[in-house]
PDB file of N, CA and C in Angstrom:
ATOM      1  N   UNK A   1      -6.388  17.125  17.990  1.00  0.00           N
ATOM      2  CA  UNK A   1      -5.502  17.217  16.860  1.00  0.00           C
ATOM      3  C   UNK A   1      -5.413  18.667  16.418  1.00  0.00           C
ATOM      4  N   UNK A   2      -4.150  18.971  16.333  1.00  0.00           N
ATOM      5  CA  UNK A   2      -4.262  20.562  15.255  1.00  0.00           C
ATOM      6  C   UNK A   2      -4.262  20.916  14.206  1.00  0.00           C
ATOM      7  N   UNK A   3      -4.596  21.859  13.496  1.00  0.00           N
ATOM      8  CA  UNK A   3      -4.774  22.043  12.093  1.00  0.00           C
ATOM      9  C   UNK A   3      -4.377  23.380  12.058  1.00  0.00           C
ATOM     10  N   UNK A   4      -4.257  22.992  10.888  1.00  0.00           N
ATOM     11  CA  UNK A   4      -3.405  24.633   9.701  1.00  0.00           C
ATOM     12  C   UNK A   4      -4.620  25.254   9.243  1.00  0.00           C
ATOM     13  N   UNK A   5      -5.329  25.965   9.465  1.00  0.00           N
ATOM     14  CA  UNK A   5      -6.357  26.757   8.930  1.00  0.00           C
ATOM     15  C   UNK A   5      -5.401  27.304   7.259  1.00  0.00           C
ATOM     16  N   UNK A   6      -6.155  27.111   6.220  1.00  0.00           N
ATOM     17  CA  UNK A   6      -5.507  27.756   4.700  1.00  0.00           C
ATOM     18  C   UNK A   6      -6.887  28.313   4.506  1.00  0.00           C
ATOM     19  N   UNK A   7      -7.318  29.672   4.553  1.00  0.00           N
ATOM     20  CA  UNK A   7      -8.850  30.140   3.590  1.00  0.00           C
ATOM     21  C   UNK A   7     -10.095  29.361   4.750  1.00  0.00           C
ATOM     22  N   UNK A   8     -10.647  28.331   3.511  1.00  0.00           N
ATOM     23  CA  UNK A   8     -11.993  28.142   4.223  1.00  0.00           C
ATOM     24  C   UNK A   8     -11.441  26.308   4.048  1.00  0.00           C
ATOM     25  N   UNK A   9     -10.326  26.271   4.462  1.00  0.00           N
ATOM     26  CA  UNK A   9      -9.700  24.440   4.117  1.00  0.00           C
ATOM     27  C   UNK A   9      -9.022  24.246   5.599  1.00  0.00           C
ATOM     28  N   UNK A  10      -9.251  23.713   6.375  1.00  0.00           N
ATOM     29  CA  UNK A  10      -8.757  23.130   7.588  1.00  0.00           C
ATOM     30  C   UNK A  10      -7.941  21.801   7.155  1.00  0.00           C
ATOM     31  N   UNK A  11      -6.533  21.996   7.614  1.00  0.00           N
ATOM     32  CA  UNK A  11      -5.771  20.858   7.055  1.00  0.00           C
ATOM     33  C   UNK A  11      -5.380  20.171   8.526  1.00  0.00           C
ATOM     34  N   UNK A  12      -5.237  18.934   8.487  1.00  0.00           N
ATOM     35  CA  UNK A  12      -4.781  18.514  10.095  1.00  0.00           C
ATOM     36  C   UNK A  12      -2.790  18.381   9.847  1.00  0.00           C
ATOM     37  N   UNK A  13      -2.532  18.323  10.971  1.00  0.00           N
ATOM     38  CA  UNK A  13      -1.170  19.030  10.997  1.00  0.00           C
ATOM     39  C   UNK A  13      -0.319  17.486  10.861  1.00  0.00           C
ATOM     40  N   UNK A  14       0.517  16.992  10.402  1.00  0.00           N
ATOM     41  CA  UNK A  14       1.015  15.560  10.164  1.00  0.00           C
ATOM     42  C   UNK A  14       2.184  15.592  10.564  1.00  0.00           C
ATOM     43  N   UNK A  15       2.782  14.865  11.600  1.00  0.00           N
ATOM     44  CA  UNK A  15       4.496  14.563  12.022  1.00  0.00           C
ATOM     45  C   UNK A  15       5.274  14.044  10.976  1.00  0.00           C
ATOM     46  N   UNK A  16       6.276  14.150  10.935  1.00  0.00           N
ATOM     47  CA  UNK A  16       7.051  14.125  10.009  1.00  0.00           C
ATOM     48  C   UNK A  16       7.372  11.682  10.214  1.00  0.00           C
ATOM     49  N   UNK A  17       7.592  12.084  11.668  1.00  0.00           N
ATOM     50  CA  UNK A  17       7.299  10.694  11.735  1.00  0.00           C
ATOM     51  C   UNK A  17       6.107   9.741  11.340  1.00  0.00           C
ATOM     52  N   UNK A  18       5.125  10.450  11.743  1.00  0.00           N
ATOM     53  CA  UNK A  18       3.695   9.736  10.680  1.00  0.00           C
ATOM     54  C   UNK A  18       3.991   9.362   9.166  1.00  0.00           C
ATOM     55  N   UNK A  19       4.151  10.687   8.620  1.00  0.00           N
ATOM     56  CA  UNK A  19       4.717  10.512   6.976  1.00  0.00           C
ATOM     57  C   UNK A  19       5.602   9.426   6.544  1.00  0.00           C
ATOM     58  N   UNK A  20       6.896   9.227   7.606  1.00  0.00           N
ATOM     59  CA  UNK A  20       8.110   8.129   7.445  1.00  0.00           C
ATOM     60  C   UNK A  20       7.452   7.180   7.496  1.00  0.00           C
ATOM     61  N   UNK A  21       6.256   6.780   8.665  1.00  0.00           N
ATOM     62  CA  UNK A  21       5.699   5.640   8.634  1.00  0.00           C
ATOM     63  C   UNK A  21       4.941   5.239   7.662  1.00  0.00           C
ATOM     64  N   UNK A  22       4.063   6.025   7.452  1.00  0.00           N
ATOM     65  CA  UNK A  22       3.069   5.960   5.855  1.00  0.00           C
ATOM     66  C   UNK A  22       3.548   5.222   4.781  1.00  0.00           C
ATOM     67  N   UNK A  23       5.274   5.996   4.343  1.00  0.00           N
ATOM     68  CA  UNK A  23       5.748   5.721   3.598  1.00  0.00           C
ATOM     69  C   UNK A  23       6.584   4.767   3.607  1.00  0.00           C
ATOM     70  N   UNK A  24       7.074   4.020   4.640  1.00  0.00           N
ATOM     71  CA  UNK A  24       7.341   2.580   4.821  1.00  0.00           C
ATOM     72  C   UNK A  24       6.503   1.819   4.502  1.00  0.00           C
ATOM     73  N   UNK A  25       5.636   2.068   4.957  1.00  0.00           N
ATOM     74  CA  UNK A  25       4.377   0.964   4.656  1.00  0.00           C
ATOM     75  C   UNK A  25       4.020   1.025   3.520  1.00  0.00           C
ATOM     76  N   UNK A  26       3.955   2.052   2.839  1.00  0.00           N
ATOM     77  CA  UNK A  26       3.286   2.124   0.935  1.00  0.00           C
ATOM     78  C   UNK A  26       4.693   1.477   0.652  1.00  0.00           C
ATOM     79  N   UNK A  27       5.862   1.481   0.710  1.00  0.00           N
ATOM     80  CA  UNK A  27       7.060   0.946   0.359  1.00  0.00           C
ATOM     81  C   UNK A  27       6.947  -0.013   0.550  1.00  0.00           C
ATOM     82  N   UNK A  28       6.835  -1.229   1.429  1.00  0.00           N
ATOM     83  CA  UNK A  28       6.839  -2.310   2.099  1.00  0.00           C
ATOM     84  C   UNK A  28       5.139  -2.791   0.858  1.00  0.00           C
ATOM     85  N   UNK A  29       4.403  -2.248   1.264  1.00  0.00           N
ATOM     86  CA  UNK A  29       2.950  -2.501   0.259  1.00  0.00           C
ATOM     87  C   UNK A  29       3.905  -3.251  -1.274  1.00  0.00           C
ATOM     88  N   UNK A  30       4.029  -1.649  -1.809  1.00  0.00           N
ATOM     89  CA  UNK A  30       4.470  -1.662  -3.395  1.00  0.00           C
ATOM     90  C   UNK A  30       5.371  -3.427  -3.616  1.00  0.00           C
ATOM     91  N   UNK A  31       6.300  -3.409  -2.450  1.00  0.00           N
ATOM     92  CA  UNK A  31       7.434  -4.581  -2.877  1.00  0.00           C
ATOM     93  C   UNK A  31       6.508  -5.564  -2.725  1.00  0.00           C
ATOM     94  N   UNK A  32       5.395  -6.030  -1.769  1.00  0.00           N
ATOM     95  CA  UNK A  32       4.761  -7.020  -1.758  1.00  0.00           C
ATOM     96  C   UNK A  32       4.446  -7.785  -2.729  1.00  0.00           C
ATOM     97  N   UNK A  33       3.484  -6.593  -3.367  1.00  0.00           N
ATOM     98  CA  UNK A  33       2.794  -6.759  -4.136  1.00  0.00           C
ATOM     99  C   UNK A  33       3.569  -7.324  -5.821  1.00  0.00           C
ATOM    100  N   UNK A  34       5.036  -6.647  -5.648  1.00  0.00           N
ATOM    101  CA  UNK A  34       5.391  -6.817  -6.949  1.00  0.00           C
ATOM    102  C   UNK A  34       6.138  -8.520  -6.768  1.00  0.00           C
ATOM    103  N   UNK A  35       6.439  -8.923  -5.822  1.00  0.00           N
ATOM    104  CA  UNK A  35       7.245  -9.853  -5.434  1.00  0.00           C
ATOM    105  C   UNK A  35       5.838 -11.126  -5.665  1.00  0.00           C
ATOM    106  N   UNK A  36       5.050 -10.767  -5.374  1.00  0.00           N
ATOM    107  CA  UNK A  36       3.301 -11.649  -5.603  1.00  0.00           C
ATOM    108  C   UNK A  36       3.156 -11.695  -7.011  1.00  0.00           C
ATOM    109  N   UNK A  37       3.200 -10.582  -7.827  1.00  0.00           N
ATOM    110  CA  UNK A  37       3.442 -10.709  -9.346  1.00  0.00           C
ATOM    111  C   UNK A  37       4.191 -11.637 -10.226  1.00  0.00           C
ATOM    112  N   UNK A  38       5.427 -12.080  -9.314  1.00  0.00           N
ATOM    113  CA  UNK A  38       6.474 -12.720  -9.841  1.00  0.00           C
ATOM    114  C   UNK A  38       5.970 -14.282  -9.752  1.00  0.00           C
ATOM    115  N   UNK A  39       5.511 -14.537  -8.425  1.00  0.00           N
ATOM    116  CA  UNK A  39       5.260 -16.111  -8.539  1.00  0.00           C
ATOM    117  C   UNK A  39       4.313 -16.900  -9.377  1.00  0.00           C
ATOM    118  N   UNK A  40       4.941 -17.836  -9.575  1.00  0.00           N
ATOM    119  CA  UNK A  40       4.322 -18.970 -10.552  1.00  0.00           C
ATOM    120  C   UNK A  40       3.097 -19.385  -9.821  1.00  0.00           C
ATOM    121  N   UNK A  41       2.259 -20.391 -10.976  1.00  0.00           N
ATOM    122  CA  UNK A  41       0.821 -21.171 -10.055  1.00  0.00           C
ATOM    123  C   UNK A  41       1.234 -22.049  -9.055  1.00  0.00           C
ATOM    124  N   UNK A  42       2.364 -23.141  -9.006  1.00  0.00           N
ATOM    125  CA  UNK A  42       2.774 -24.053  -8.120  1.00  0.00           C
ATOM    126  C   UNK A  42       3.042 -22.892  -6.743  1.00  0.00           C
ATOM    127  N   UNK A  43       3.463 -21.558  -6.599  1.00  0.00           N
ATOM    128  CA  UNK A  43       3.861 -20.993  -5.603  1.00  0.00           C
ATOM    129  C   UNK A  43       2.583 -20.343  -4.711  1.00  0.00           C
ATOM    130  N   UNK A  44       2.307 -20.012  -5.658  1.00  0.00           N
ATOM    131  CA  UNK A  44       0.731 -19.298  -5.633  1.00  0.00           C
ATOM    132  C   UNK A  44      -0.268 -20.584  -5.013  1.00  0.00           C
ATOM    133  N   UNK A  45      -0.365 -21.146  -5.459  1.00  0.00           N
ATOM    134  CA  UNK A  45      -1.212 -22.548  -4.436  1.00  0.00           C
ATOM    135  C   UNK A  45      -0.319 -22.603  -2.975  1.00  0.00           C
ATOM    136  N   UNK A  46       0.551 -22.609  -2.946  1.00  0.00           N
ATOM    137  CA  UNK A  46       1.620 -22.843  -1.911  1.00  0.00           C
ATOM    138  C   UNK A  46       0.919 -22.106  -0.606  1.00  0.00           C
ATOM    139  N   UNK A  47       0.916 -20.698  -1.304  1.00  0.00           N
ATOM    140  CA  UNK A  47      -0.039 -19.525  -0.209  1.00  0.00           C
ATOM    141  C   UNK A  47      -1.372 -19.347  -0.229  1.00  0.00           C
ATOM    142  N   UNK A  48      -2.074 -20.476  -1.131  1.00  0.00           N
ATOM    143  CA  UNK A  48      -3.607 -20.549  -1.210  1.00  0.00           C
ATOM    144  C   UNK A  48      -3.717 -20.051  -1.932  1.00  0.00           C
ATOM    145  N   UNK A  49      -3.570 -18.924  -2.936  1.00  0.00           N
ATOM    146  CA  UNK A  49      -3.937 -18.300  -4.160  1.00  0.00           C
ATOM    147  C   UNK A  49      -4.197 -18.729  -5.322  1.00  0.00           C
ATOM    148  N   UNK A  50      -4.464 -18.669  -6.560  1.00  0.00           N
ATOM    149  CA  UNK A  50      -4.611 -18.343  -7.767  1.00  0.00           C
ATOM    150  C   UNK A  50      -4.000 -17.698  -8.234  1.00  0.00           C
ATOM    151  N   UNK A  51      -3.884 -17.337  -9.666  1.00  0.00           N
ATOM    152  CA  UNK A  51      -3.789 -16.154 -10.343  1.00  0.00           C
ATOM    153  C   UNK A  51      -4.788 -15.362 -10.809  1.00  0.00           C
ATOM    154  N   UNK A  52      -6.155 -15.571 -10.831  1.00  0.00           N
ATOM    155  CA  UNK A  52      -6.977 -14.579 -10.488  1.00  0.00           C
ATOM    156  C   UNK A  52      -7.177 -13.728  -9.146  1.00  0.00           C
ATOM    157  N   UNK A  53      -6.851 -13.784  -7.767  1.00  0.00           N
ATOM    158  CA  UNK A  53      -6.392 -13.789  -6.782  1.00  0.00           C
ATOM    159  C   UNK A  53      -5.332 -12.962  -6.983  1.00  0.00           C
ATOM    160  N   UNK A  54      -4.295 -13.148  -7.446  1.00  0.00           N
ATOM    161  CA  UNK A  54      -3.142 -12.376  -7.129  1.00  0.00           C
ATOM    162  C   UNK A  54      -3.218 -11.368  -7.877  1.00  0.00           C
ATOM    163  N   UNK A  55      -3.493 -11.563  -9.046  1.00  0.00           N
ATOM    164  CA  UNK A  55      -3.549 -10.496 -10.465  1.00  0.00           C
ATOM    165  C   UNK A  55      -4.506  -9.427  -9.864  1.00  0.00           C
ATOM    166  N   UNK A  56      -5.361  -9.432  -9.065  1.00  0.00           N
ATOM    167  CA  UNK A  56      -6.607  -8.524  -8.094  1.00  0.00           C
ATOM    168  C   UNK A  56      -5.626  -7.817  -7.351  1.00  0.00           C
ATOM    169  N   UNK A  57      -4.897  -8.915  -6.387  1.00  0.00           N
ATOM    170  CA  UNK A  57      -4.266  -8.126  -5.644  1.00  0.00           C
ATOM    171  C   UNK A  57      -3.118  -6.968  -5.966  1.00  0.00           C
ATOM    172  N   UNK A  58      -2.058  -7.977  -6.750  1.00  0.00           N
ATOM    173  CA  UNK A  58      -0.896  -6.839  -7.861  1.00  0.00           C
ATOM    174  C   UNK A  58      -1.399  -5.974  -8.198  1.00  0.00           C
ATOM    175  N   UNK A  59      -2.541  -5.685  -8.817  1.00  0.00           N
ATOM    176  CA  UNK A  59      -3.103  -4.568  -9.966  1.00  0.00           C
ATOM    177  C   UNK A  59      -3.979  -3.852  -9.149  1.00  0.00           C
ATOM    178  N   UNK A  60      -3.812  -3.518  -7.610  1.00  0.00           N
ATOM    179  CA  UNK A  60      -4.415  -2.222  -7.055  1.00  0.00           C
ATOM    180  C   UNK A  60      -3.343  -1.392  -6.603  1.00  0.00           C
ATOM    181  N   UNK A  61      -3.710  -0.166  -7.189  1.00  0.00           N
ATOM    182  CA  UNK A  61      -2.734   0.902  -6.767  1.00  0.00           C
ATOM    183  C   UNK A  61      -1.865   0.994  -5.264  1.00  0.00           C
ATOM    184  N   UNK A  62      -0.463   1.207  -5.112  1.00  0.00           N
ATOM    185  CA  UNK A  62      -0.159   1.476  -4.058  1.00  0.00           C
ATOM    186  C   UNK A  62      -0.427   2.126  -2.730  1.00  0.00           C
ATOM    187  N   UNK A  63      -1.916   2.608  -3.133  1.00  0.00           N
ATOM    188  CA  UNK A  63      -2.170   3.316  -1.637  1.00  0.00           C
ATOM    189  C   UNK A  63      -3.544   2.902  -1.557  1.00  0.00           C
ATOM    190  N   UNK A  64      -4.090   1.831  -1.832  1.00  0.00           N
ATOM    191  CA  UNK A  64      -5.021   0.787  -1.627  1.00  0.00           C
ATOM    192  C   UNK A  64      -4.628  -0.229  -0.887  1.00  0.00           C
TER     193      UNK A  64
END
């Protein structure tokens, strides 16, 4: 892998395509998660969950 030497900070060098992907996926994450927020308990059993369960899951930051 290559890196950007900055000072005494070695950074590794990232494709621009990596990044697009990253950020699909934190995109794709974020909607999940908010679309999981929305459902009721009858839906939420549907997929095995709770709302203690989901409320865990909704309420971790997008890049968790």
């Amino acid at each position: 892998m290559q890196t950007l030497a900055l000072k005494t900070l070695a950074l590794p060098v990232i494709s621009m395509a990596a990044i697009a992907t990253w950020l699909a996926f934190v995109v794709q994450r974020a909607n999940t998660r908010a679309a999981l927020a929305k459902l009721d308990d009858t839906h939420l059993a549907d997929i095995g969950l709770n709302y203690k369960q989901a409320n865990k899951e909704f309420r971790k930051p997008f890049f968790v």
